[in-house]
PDB file of N, CA and C in Angstrom:
ATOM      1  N   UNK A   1      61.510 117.655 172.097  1.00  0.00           N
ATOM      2  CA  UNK A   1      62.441 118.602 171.555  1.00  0.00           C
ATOM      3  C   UNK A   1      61.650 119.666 170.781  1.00  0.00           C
ATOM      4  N   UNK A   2      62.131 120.729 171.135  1.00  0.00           N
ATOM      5  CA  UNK A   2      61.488 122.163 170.213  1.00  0.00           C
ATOM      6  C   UNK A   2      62.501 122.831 169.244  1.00  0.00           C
ATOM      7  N   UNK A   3      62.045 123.100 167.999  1.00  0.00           N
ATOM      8  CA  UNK A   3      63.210 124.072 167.100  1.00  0.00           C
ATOM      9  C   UNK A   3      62.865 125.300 167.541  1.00  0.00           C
ATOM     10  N   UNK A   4      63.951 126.086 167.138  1.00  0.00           N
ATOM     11  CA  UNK A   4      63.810 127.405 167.365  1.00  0.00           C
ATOM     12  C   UNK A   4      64.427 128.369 165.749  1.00  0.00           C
ATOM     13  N   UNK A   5      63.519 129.217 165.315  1.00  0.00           N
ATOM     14  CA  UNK A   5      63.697 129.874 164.648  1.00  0.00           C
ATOM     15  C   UNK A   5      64.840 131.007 164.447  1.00  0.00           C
ATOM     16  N   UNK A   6      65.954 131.047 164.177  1.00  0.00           N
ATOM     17  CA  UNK A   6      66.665 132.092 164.156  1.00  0.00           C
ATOM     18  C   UNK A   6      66.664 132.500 163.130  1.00  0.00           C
ATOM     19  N   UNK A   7      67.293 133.942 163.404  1.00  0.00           N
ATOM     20  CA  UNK A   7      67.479 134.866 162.148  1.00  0.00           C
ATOM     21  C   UNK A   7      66.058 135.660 161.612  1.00  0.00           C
ATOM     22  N   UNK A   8      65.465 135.589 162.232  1.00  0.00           N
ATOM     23  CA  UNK A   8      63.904 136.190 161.597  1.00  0.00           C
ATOM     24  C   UNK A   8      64.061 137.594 161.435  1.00  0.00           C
ATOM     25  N   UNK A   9      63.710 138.246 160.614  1.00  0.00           N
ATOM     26  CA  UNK A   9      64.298 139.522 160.538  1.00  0.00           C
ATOM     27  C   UNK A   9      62.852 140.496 159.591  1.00  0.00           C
ATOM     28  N   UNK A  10      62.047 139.511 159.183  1.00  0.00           N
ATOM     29  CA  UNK A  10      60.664 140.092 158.946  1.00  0.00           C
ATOM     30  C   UNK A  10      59.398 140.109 159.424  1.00  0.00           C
ATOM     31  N   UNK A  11      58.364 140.601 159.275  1.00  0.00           N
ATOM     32  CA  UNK A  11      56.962 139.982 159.630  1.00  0.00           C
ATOM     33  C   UNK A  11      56.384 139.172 158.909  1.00  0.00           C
ATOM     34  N   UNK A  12      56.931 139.138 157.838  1.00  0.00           N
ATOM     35  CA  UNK A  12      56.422 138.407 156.751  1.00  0.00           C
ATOM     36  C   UNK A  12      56.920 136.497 156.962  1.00  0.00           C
ATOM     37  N   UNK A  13      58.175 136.860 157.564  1.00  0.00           N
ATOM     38  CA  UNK A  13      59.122 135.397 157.866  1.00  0.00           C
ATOM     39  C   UNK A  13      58.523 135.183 159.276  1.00  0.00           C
ATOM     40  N   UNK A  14      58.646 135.283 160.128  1.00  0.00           N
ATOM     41  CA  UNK A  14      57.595 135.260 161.426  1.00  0.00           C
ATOM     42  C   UNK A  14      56.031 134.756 161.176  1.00  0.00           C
ATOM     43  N   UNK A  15      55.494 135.581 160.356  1.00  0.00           N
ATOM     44  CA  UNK A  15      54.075 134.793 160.203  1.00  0.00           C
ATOM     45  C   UNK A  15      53.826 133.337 159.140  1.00  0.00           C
ATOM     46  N   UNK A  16      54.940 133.344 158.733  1.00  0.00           N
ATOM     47  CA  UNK A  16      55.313 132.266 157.690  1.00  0.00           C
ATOM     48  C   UNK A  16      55.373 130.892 158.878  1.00  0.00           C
ATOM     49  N   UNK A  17      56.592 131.143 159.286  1.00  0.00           N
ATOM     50  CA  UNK A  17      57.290 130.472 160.538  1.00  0.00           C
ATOM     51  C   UNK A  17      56.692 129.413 160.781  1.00  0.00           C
ATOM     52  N   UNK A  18      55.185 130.824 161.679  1.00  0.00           N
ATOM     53  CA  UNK A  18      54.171 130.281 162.741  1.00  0.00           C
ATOM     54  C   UNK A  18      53.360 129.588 161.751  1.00  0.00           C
ATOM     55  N   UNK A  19      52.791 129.945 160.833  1.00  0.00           N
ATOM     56  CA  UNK A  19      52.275 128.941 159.643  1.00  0.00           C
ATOM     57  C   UNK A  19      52.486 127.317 159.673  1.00  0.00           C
ATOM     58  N   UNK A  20      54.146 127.624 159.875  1.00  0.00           N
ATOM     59  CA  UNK A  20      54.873 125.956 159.580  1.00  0.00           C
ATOM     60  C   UNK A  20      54.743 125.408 161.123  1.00  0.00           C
ATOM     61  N   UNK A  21      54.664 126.060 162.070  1.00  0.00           N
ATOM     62  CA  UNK A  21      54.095 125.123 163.204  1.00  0.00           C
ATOM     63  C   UNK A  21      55.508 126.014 164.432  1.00  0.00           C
ATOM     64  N   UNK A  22      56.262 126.508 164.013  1.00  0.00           N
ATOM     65  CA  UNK A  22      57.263 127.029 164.910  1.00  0.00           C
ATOM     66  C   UNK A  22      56.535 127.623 166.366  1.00  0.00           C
ATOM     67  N   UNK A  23      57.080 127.889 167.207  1.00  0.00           N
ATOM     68  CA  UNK A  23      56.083 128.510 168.185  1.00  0.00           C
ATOM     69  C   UNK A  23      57.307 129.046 168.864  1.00  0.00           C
ATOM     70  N   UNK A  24      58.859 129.011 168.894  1.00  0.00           N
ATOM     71  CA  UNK A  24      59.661 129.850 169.091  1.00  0.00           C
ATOM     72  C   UNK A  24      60.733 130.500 168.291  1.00  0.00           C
ATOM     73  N   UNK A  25      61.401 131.845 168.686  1.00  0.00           N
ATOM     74  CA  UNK A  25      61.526 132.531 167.269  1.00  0.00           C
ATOM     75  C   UNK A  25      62.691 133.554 167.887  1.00  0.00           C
ATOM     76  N   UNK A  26      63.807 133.745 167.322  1.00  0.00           N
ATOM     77  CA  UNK A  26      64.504 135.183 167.459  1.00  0.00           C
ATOM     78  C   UNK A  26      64.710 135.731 166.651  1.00  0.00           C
ATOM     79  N   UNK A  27      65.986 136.616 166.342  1.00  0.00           N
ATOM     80  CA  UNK A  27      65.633 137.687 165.181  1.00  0.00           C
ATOM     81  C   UNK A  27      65.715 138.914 165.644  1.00  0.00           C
ATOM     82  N   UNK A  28      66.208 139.697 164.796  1.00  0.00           N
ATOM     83  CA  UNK A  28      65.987 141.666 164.590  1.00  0.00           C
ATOM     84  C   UNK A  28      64.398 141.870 164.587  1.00  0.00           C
ATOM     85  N   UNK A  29      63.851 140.777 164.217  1.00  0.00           N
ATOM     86  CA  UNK A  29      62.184 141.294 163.766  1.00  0.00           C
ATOM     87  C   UNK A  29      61.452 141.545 165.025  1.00  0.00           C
ATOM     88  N   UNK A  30      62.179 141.248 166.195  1.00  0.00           N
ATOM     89  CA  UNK A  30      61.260 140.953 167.709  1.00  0.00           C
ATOM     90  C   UNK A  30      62.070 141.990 168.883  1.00  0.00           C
ATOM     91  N   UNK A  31      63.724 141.805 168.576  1.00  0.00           N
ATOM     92  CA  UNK A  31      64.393 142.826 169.354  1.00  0.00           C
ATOM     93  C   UNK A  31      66.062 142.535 168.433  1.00  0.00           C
ATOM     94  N   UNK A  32      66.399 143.979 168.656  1.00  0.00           N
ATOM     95  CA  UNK A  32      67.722 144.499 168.458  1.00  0.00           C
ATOM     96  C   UNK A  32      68.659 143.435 170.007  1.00  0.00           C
ATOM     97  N   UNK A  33      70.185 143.359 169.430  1.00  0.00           N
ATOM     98  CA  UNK A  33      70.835 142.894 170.643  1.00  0.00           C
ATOM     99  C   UNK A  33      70.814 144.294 171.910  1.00  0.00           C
ATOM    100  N   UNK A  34      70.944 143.418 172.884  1.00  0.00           N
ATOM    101  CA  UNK A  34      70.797 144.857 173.823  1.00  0.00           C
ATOM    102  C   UNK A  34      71.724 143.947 174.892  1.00  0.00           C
ATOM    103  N   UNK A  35      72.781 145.410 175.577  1.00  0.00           N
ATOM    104  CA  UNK A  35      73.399 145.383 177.111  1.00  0.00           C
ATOM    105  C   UNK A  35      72.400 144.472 178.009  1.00  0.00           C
ATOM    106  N   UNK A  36      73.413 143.544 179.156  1.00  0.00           N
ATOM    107  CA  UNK A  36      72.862 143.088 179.984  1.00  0.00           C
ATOM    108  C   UNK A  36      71.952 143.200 180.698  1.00  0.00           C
ATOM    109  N   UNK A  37      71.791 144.850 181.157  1.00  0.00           N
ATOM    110  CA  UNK A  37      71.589 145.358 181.906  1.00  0.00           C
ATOM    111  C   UNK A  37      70.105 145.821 181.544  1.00  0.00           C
ATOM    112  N   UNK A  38      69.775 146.187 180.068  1.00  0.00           N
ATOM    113  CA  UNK A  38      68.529 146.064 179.504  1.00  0.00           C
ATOM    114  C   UNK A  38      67.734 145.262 179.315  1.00  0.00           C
ATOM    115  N   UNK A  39      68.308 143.716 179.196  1.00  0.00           N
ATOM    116  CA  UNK A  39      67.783 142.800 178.880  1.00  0.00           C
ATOM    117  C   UNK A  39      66.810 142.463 180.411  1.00  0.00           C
ATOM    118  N   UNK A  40      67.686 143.124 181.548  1.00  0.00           N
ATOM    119  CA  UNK A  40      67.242 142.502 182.634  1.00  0.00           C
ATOM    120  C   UNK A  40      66.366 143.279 183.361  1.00  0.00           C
ATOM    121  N   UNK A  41      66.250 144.330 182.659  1.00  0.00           N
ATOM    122  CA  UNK A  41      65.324 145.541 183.255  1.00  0.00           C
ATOM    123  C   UNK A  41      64.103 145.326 182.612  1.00  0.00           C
ATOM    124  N   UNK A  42      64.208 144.155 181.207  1.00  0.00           N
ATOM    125  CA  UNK A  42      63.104 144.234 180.320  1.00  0.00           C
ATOM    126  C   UNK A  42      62.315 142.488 181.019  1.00  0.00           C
ATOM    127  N   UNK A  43      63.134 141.898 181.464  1.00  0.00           N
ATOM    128  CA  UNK A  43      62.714 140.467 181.869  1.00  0.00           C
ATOM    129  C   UNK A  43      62.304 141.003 183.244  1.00  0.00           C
ATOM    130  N   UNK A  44      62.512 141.834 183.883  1.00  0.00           N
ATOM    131  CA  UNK A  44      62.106 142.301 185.284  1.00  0.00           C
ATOM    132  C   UNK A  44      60.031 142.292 185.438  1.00  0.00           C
ATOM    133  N   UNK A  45      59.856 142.934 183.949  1.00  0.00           N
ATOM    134  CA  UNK A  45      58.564 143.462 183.815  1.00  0.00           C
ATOM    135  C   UNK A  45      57.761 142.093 183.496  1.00  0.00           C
ATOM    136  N   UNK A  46      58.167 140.881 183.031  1.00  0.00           N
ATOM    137  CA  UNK A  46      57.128 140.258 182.393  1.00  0.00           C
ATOM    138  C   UNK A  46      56.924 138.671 183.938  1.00  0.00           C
ATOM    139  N   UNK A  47      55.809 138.292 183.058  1.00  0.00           N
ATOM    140  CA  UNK A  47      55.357 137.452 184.159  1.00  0.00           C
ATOM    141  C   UNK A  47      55.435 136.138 183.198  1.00  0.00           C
ATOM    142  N   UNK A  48      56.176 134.927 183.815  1.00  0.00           N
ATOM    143  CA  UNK A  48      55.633 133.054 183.412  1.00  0.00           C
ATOM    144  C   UNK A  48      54.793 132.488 183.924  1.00  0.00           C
ATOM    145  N   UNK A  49      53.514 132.291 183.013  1.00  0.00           N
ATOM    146  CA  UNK A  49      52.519 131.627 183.468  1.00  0.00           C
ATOM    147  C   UNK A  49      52.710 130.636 184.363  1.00  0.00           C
ATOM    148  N   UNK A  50      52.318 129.947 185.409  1.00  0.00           N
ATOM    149  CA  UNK A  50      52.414 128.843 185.852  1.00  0.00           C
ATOM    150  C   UNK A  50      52.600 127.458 184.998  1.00  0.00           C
ATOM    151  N   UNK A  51      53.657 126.778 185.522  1.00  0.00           N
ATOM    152  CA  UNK A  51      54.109 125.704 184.848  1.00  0.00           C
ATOM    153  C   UNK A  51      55.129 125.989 183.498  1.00  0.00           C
ATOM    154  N   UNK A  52      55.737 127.039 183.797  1.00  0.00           N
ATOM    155  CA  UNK A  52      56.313 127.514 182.718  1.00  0.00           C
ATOM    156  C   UNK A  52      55.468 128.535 181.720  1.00  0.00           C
ATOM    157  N   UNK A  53      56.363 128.340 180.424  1.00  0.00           N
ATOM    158  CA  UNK A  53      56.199 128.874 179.139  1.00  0.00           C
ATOM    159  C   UNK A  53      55.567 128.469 178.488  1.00  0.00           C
ATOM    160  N   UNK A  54      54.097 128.743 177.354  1.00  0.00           N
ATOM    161  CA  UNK A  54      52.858 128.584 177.186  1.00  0.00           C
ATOM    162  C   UNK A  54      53.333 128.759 175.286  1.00  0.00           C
ATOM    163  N   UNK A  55      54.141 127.727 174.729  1.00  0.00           N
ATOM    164  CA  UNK A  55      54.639 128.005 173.579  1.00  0.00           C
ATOM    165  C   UNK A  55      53.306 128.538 172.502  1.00  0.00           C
ATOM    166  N   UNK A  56      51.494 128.387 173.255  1.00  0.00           N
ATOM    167  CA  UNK A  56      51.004 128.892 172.037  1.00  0.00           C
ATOM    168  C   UNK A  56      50.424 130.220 171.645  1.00  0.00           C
ATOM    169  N   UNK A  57      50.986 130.359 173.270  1.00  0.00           N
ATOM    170  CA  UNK A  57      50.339 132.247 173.443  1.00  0.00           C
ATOM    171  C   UNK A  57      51.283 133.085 172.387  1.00  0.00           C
ATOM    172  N   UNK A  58      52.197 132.177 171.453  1.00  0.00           N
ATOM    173  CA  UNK A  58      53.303 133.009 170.784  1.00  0.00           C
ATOM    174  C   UNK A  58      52.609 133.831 169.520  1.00  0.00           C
ATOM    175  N   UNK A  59      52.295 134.909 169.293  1.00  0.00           N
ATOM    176  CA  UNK A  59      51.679 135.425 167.725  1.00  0.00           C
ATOM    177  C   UNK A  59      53.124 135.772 166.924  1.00  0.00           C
ATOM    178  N   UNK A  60      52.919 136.228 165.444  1.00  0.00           N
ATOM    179  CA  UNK A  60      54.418 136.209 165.009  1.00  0.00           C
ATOM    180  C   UNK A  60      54.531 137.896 164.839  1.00  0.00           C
ATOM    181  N   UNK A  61      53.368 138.660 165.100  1.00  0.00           N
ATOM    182  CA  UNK A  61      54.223 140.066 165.681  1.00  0.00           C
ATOM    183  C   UNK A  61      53.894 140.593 166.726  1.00  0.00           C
ATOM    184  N   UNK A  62      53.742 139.511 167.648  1.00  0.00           N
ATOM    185  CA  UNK A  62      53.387 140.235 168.907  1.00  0.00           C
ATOM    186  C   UNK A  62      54.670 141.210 169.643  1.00  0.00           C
ATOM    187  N   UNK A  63      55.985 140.079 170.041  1.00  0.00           N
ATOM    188  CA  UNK A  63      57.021 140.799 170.578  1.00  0.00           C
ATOM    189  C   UNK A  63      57.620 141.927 169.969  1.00  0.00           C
ATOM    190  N   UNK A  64      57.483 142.087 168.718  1.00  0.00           N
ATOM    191  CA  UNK A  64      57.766 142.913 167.921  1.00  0.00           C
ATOM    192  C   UNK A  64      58.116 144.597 168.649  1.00  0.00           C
ATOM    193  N   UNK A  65      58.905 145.274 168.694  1.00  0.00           N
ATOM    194  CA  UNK A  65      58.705 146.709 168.592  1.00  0.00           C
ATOM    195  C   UNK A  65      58.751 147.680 167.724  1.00  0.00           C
TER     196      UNK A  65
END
């Protein structure tokens, strides 16, 4: 089982987070809510490593914009 961080809304709470061992995270601090239609134009671009999702490639401002 994995927790997941909600509500993150700083960089400061994000690098905290990852401190405490979190390795997944949502929040205003990473993305605003967005239309379907963005979300899927934005998941279009990225690639999953083989075997899935690589919970340690996570930094706490990487996704950030």
């Amino acid at each position: 089982m994995r927790a997941v961080a909600e509500g993150v809304e700083t960089a400061d709470q994000a690098e905290r987070l990852y401190q405490l061992g979190y390795r997944l995270a949502q929040g205003f601090h990473f993305a605003r809510p967005l239309p379907p239609a963005e979300i899927e134009r934005r998941l279009a671009g990225r690639s999953v490593p083989a075997g899935g999702d690589d919970p340690g490639r996570w930094e706490p401002s990487s996704l950030a914009s």
